[in-house]
N, C-alpha and C. Protein backbone atom coordinates (compact mmCIF):
# COMPACT_ATOMS: atom_id res chain seq x y z
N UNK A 1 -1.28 3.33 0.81
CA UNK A 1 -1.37 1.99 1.34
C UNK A 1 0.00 1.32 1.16
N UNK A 2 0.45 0.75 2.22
CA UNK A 2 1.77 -0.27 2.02
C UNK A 2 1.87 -0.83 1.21
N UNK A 3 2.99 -1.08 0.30
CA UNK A 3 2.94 -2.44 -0.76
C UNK A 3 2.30 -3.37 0.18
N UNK A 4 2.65 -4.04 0.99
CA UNK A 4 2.40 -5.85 1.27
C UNK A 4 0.80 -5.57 1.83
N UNK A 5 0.31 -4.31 2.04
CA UNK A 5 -1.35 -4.59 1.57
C UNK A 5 -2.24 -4.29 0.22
N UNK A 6 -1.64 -3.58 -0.33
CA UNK A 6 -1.95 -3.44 -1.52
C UNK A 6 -2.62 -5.04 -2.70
N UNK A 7 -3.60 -4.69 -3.14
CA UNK A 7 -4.14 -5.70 -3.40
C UNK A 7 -3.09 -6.34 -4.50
N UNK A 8 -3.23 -7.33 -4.86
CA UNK A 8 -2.75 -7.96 -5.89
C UNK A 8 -3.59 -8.35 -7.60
N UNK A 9 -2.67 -9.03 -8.32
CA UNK A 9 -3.67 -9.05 -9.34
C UNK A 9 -4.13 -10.56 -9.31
N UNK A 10 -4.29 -11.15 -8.33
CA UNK A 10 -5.20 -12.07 -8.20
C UNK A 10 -6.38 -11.85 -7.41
N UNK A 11 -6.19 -10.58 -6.20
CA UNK A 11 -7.41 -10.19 -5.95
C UNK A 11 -8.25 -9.41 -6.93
N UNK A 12 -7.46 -8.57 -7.60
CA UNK A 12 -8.48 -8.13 -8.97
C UNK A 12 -9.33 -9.27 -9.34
N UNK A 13 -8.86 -10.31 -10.24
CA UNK A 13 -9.53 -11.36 -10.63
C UNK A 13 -10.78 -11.77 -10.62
N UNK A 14 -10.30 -11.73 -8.61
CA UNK A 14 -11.75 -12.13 -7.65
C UNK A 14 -12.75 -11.22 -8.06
N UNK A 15 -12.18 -10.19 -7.59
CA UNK A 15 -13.02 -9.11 -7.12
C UNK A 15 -14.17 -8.77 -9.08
N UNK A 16 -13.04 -9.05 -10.07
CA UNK A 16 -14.01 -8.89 -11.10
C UNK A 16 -15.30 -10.47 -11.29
N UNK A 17 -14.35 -11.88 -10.80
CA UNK A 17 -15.17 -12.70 -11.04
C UNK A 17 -16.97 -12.33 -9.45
N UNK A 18 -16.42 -11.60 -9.31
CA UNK A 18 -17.40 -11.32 -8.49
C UNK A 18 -18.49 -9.97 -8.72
N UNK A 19 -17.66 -9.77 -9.42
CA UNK A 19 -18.83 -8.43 -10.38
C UNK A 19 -19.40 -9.18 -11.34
N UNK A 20 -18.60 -9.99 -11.62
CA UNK A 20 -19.74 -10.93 -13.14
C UNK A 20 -20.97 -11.85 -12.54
N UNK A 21 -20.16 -12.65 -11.54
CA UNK A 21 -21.37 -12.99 -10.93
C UNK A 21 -22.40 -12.30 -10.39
N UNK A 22 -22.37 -10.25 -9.49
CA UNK A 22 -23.51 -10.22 -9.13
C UNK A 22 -24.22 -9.60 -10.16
N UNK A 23 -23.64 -9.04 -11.77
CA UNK A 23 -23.82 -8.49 -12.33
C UNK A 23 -25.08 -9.80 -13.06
N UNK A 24 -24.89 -10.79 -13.31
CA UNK A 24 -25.29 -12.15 -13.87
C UNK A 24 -27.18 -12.23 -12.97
N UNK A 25 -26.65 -11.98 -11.44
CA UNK A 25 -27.16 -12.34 -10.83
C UNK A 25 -28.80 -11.27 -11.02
N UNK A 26 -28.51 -10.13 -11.14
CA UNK A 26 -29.10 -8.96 -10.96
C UNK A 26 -30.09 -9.26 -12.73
N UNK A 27 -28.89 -9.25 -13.41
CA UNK A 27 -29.86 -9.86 -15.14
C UNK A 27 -30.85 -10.87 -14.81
N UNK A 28 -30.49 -12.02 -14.45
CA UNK A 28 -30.94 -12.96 -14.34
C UNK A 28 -32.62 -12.72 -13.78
N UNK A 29 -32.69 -12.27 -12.72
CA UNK A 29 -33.93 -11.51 -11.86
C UNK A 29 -34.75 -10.85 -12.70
N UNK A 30 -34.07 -9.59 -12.88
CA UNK A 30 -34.73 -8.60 -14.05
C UNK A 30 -35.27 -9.48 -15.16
N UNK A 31 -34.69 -10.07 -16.20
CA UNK A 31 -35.06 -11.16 -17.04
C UNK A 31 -36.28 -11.84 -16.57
N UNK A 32 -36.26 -12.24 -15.41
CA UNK A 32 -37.37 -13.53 -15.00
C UNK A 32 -38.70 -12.93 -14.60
N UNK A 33 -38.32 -11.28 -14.16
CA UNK A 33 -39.45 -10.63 -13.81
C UNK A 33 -40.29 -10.29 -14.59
N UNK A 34 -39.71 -10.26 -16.20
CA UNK A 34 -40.52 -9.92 -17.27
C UNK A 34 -40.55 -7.85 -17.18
N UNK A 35 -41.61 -7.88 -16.56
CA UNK A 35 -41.93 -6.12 -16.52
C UNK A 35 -40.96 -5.63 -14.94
N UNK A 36 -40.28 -4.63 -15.43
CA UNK A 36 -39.30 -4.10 -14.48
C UNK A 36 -39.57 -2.24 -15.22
N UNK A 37 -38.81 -1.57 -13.87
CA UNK A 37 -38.68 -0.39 -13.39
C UNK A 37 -37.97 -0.16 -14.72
N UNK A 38 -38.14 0.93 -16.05
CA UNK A 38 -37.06 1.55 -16.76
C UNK A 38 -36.13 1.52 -16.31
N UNK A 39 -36.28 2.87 -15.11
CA UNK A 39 -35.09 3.17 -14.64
C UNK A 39 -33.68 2.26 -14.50
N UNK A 40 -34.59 0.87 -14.06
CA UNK A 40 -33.60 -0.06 -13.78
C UNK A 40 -33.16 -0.52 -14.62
N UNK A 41 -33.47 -0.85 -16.01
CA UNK A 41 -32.94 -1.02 -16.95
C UNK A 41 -31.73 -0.07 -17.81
N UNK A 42 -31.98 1.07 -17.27
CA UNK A 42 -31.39 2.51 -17.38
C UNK A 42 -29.57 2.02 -16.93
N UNK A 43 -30.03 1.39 -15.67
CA UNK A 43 -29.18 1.48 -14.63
C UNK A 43 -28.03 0.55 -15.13
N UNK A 44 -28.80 -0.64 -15.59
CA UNK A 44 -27.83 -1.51 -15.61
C UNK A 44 -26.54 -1.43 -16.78
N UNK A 45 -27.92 -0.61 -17.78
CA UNK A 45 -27.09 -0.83 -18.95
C UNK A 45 -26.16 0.95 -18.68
N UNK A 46 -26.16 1.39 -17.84
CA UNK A 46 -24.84 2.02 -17.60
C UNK A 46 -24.01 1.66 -17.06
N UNK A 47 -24.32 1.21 -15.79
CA UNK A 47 -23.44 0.32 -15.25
C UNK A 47 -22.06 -0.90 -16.27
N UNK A 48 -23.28 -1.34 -17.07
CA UNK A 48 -22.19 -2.23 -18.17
C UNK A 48 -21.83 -1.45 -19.29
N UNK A 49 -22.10 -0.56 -19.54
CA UNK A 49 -21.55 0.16 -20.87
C UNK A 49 -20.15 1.15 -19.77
N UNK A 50 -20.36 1.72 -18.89
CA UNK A 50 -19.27 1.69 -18.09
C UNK A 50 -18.07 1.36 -17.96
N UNK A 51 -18.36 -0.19 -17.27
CA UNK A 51 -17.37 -1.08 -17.19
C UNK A 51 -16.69 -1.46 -19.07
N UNK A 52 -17.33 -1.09 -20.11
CA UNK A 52 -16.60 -1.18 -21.27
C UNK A 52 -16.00 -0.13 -21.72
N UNK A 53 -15.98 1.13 -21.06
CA UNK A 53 -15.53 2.63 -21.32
C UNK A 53 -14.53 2.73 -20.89
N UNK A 54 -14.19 1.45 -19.31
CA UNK A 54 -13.22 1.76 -18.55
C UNK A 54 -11.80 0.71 -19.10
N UNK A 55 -12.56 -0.52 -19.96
CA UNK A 55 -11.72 -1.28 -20.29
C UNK A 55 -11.44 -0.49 -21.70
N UNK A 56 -11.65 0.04 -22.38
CA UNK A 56 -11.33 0.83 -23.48
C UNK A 56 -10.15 1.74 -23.30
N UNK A 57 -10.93 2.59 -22.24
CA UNK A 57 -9.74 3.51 -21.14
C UNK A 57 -8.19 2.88 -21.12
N UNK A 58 -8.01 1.89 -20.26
CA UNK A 58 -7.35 1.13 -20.23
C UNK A 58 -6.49 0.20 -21.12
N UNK A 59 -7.25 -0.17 -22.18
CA UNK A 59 -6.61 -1.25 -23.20
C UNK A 59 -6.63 -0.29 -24.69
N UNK A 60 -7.11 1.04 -24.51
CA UNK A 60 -6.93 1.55 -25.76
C UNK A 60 -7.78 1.32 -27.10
N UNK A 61 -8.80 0.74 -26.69
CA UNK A 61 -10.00 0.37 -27.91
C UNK A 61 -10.79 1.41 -28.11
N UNK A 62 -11.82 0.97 -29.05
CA UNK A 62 -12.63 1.74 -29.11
C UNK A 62 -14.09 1.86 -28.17
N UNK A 63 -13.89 0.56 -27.04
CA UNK A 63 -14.83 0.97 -26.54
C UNK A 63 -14.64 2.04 -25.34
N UNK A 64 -13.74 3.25 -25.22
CA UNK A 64 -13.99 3.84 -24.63
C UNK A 64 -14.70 5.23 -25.05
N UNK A 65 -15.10 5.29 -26.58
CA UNK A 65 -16.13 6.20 -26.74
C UNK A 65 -17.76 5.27 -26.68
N UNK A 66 -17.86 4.85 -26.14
CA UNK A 66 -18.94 4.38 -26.07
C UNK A 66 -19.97 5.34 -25.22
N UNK A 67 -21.25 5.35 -25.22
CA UNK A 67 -21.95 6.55 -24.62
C UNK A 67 -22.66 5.91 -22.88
N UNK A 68 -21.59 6.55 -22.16
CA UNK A 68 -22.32 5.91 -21.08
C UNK A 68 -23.37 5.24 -21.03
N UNK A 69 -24.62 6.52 -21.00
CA UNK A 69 -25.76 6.33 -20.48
C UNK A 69 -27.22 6.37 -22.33
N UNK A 70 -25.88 5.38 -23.20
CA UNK A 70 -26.50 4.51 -24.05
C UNK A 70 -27.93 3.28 -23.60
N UNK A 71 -28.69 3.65 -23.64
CA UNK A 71 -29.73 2.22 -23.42
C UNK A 71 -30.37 1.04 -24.07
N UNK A 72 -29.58 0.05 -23.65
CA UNK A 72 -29.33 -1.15 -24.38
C UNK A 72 -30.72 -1.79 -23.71
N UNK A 73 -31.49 -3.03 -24.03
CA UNK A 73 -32.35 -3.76 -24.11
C UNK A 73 -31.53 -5.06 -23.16
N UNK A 74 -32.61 -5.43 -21.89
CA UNK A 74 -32.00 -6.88 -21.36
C UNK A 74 -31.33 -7.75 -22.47
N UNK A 75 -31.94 -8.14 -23.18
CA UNK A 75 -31.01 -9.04 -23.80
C UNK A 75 -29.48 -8.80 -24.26
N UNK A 76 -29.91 -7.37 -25.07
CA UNK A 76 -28.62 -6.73 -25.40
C UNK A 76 -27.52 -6.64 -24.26
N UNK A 77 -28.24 -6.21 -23.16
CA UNK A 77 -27.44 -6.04 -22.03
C UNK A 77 -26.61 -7.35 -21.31
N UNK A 78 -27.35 -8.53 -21.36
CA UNK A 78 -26.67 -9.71 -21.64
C UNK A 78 -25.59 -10.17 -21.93
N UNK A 79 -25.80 -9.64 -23.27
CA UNK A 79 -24.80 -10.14 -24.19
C UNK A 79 -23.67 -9.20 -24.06
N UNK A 80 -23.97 -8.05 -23.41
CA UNK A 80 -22.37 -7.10 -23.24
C UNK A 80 -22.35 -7.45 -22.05
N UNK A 81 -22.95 -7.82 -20.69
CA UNK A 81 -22.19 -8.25 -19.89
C UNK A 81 -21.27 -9.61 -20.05
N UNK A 82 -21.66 -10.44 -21.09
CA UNK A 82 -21.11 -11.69 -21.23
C UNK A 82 -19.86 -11.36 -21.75
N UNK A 83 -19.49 -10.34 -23.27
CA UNK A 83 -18.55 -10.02 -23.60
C UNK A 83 -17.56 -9.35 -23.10
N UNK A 84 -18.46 -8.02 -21.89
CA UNK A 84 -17.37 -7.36 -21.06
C UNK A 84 -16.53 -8.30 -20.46
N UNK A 85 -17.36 -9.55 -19.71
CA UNK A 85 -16.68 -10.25 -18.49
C UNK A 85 -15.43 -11.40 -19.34
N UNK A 86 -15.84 -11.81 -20.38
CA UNK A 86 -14.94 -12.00 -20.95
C UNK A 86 -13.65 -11.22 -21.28
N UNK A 87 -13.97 -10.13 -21.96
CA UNK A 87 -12.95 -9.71 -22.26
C UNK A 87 -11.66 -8.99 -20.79
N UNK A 88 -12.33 -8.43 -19.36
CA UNK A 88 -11.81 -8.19 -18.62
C UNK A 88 -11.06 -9.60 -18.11
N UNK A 89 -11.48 -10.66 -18.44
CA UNK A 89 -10.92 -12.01 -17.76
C UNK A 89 -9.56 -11.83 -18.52
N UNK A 90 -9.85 -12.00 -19.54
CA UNK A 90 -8.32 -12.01 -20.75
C UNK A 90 -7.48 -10.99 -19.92
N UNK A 91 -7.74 -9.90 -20.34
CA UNK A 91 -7.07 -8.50 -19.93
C UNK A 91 -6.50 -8.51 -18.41
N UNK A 92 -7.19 -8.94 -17.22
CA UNK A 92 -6.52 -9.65 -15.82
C UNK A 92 -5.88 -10.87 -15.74
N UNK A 93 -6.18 -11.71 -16.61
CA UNK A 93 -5.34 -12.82 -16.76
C UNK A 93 -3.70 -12.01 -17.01
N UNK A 94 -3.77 -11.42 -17.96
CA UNK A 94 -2.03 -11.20 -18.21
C UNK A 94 -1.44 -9.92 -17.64
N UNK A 95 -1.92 -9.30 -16.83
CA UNK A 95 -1.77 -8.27 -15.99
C UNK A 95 -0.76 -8.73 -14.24
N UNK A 96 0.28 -8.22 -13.97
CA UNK A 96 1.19 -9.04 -12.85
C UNK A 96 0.47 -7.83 -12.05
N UNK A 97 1.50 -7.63 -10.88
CA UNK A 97 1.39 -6.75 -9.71
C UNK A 97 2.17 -5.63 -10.17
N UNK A 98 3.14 -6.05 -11.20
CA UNK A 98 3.82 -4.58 -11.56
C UNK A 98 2.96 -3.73 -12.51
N UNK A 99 1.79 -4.78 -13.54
CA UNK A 99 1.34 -4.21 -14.31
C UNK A 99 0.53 -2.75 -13.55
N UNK A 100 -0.12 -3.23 -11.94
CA UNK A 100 -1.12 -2.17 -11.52
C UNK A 100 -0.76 -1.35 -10.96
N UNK A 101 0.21 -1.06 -11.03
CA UNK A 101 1.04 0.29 -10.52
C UNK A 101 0.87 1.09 -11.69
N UNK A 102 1.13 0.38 -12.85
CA UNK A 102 1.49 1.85 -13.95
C UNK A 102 0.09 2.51 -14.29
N UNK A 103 0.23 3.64 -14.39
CA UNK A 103 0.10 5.13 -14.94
C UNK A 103 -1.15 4.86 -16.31
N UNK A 104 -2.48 5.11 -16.05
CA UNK A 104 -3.33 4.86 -17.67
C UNK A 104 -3.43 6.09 -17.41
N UNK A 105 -3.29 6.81 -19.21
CA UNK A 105 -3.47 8.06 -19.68
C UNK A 105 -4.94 7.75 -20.20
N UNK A 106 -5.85 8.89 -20.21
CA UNK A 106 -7.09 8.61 -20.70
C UNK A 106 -7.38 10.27 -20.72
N UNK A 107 -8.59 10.22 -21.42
CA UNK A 107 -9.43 11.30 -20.92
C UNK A 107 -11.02 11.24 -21.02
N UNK A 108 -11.76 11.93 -19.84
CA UNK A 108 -12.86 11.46 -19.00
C UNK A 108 -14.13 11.90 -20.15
N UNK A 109 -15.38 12.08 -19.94
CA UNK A 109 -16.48 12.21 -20.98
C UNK A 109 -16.80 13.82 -20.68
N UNK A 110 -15.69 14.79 -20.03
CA UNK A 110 -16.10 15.91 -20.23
C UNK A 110 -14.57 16.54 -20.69
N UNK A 111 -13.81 15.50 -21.43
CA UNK A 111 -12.26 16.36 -21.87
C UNK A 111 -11.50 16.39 -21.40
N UNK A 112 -11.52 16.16 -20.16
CA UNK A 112 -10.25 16.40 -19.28
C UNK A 112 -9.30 14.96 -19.20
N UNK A 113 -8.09 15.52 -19.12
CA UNK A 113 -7.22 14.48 -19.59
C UNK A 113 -6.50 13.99 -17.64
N UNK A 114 -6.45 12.62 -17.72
CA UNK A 114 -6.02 12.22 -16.11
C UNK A 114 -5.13 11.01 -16.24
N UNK A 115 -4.21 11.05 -15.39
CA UNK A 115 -3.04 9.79 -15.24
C UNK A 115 -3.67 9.08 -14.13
N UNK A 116 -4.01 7.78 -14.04
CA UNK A 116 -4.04 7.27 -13.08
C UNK A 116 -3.69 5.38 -12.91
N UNK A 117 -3.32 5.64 -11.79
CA UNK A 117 -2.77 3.98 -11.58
C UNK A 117 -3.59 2.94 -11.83
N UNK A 118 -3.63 2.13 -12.44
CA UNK A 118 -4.26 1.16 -13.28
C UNK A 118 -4.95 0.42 -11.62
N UNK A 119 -4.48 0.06 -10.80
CA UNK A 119 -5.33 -0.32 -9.78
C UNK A 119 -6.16 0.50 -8.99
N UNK A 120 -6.24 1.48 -9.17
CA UNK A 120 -7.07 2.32 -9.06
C UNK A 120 -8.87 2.68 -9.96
N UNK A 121 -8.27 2.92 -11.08
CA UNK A 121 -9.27 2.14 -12.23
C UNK A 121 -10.18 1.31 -12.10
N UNK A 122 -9.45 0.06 -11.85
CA UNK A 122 -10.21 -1.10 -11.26
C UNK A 122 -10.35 -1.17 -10.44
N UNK A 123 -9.95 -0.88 -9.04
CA UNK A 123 -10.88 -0.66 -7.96
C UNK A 123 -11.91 0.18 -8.03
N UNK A 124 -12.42 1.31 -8.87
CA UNK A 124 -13.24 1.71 -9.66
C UNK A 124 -14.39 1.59 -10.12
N UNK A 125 -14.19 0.33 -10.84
CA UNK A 125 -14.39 -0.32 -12.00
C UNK A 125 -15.44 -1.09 -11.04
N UNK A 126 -15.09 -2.22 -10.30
CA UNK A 126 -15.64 -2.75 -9.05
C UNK A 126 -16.54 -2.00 -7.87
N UNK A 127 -16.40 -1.02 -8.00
CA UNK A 127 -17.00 -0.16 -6.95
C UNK A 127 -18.26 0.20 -7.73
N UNK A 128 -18.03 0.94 -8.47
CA UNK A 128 -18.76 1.94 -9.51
C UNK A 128 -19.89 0.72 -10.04
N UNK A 129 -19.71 -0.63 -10.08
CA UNK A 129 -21.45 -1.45 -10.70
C UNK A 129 -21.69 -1.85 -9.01
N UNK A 130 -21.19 -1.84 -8.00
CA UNK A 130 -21.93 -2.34 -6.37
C UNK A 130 -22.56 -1.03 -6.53
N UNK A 131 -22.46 0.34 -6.51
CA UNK A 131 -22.88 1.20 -6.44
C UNK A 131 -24.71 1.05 -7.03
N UNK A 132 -24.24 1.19 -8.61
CA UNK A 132 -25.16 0.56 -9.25
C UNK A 132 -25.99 -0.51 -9.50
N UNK A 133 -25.71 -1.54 -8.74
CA UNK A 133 -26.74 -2.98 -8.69
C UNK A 133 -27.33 -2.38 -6.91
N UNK A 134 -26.79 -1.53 -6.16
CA UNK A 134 -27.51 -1.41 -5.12
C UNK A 134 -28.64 -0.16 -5.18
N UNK A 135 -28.87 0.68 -6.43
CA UNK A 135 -29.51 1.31 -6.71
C UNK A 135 -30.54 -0.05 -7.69
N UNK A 136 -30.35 -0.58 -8.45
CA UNK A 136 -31.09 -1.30 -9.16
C UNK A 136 -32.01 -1.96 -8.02
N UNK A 137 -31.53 -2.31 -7.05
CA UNK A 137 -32.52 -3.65 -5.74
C UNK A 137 -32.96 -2.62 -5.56
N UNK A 138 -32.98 -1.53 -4.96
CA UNK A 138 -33.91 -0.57 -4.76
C UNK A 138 -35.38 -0.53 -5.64
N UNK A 139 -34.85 -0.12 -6.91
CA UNK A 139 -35.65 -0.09 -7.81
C UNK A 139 -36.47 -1.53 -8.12
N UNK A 140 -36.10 -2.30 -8.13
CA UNK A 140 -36.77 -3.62 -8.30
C UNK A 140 -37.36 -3.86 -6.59
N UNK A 141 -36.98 -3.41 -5.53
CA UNK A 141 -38.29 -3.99 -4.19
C UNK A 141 -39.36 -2.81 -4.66
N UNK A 142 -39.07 -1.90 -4.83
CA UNK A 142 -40.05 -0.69 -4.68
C UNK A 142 -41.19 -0.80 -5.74
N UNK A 143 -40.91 -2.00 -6.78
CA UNK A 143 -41.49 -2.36 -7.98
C UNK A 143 -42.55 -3.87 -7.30
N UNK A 144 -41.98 -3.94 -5.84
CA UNK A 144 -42.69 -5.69 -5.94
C UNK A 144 -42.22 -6.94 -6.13
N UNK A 145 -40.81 -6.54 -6.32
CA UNK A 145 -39.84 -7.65 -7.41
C UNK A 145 -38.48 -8.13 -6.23
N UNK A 146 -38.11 -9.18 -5.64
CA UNK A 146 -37.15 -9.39 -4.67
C UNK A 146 -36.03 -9.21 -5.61
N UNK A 147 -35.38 -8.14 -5.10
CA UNK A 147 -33.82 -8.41 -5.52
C UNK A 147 -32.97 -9.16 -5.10
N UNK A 148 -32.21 -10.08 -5.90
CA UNK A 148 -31.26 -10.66 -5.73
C UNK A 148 -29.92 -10.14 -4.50
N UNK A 149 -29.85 -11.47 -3.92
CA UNK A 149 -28.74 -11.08 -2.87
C UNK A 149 -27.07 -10.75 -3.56
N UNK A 150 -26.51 -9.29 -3.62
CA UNK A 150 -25.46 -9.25 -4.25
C UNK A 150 -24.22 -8.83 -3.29
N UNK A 151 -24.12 -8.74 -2.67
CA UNK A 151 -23.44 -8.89 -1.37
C UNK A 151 -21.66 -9.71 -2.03
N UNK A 152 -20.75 -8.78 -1.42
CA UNK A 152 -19.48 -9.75 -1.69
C UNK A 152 -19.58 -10.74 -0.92
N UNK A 153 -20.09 -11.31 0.44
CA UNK A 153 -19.78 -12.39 0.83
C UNK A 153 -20.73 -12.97 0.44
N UNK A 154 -21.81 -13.24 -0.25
CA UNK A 154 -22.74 -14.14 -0.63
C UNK A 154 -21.82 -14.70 -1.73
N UNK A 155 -21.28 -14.13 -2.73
CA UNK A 155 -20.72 -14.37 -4.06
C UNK A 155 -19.03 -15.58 -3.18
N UNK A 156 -18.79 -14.93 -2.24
CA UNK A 156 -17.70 -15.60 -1.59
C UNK A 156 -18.55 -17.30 -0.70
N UNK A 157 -19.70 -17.34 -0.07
CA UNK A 157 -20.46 -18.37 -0.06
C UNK A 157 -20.19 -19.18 -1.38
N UNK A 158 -20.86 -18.84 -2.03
CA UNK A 158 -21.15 -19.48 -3.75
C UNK A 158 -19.70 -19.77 -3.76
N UNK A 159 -18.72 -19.16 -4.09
CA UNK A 159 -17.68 -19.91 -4.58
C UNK A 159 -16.74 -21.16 -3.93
């Protein structure tokens, strides 16, 4: 992709304040429904234990041994989406356009060791819970339960 299309790190921003919101959005539902699909609960809390594997990845903590497909409790799940979205806000806040070019060393949950461009990651990062909140609406109509509209331009409405 050309530099002058290449996203910037203010579209990151978006694009994460827009995972928090549909991520918020999707809790919120589940929460109100009371009795929900496991699975979906399965889902989410990979989805967010994920997104903390990848900021670990990235920032060098310890949450990148965290166990994916760990299963956390709505509430619990809550409270790490509240902390993930926090803590990715910090972490994109001080991140430029030069920062997403460079190179994160990591290695993946089967050993293998990979270089890859930090905007890449996070485009990732963003992809990888739409993936997953569009498997969750599944699971919650097929249950009886309206899923929440998570759509990037709904979240772009709202703002």
């Amino acid at each position: 992709m050309p530099a002058s299309q290449a996203r910037t790190a203010a579209d990151f921003r978006s694009l994460f304040r827009y995972t928090r919101w549909a991520n918020d959005r999707v809790l919120d539902t589940m929460q109100a429904a009371g009795v929900v699909p496991e699975r979906a609960v399965e889902l989410l809390s990979h989805l967010l234990r994920a997104q903390d594997v990848w900021y670990g990845r990235i920032e060098k903590t310890d949450h990148a041994d965290l166990d994916f497909w760990g299963k956390d409790s709505l509430p619990a799940g809550a409270e790490r989406a509240e902390a993930s979205a926090r803590r990715w806000d910090t972490a994109l806040d001080g991140w430029t356009g030069e920062d997403l070019d460079r190179s994160i060393a990591y290695t993946n949950s089967k050993g293998t060791r990979f270089e890859t461009p930090l905007r890449d990651l996070l485009s990732h990062v963003v992809n990888h819970g739409t993936h997953h909140r569009a498997q969750i609406a599944l699971l919650l109509r097929e249950a009886g339960i309206a899923p929440p509209a998570t759509d990037y331009i709904f979240f772009v409405r709202d703002e």
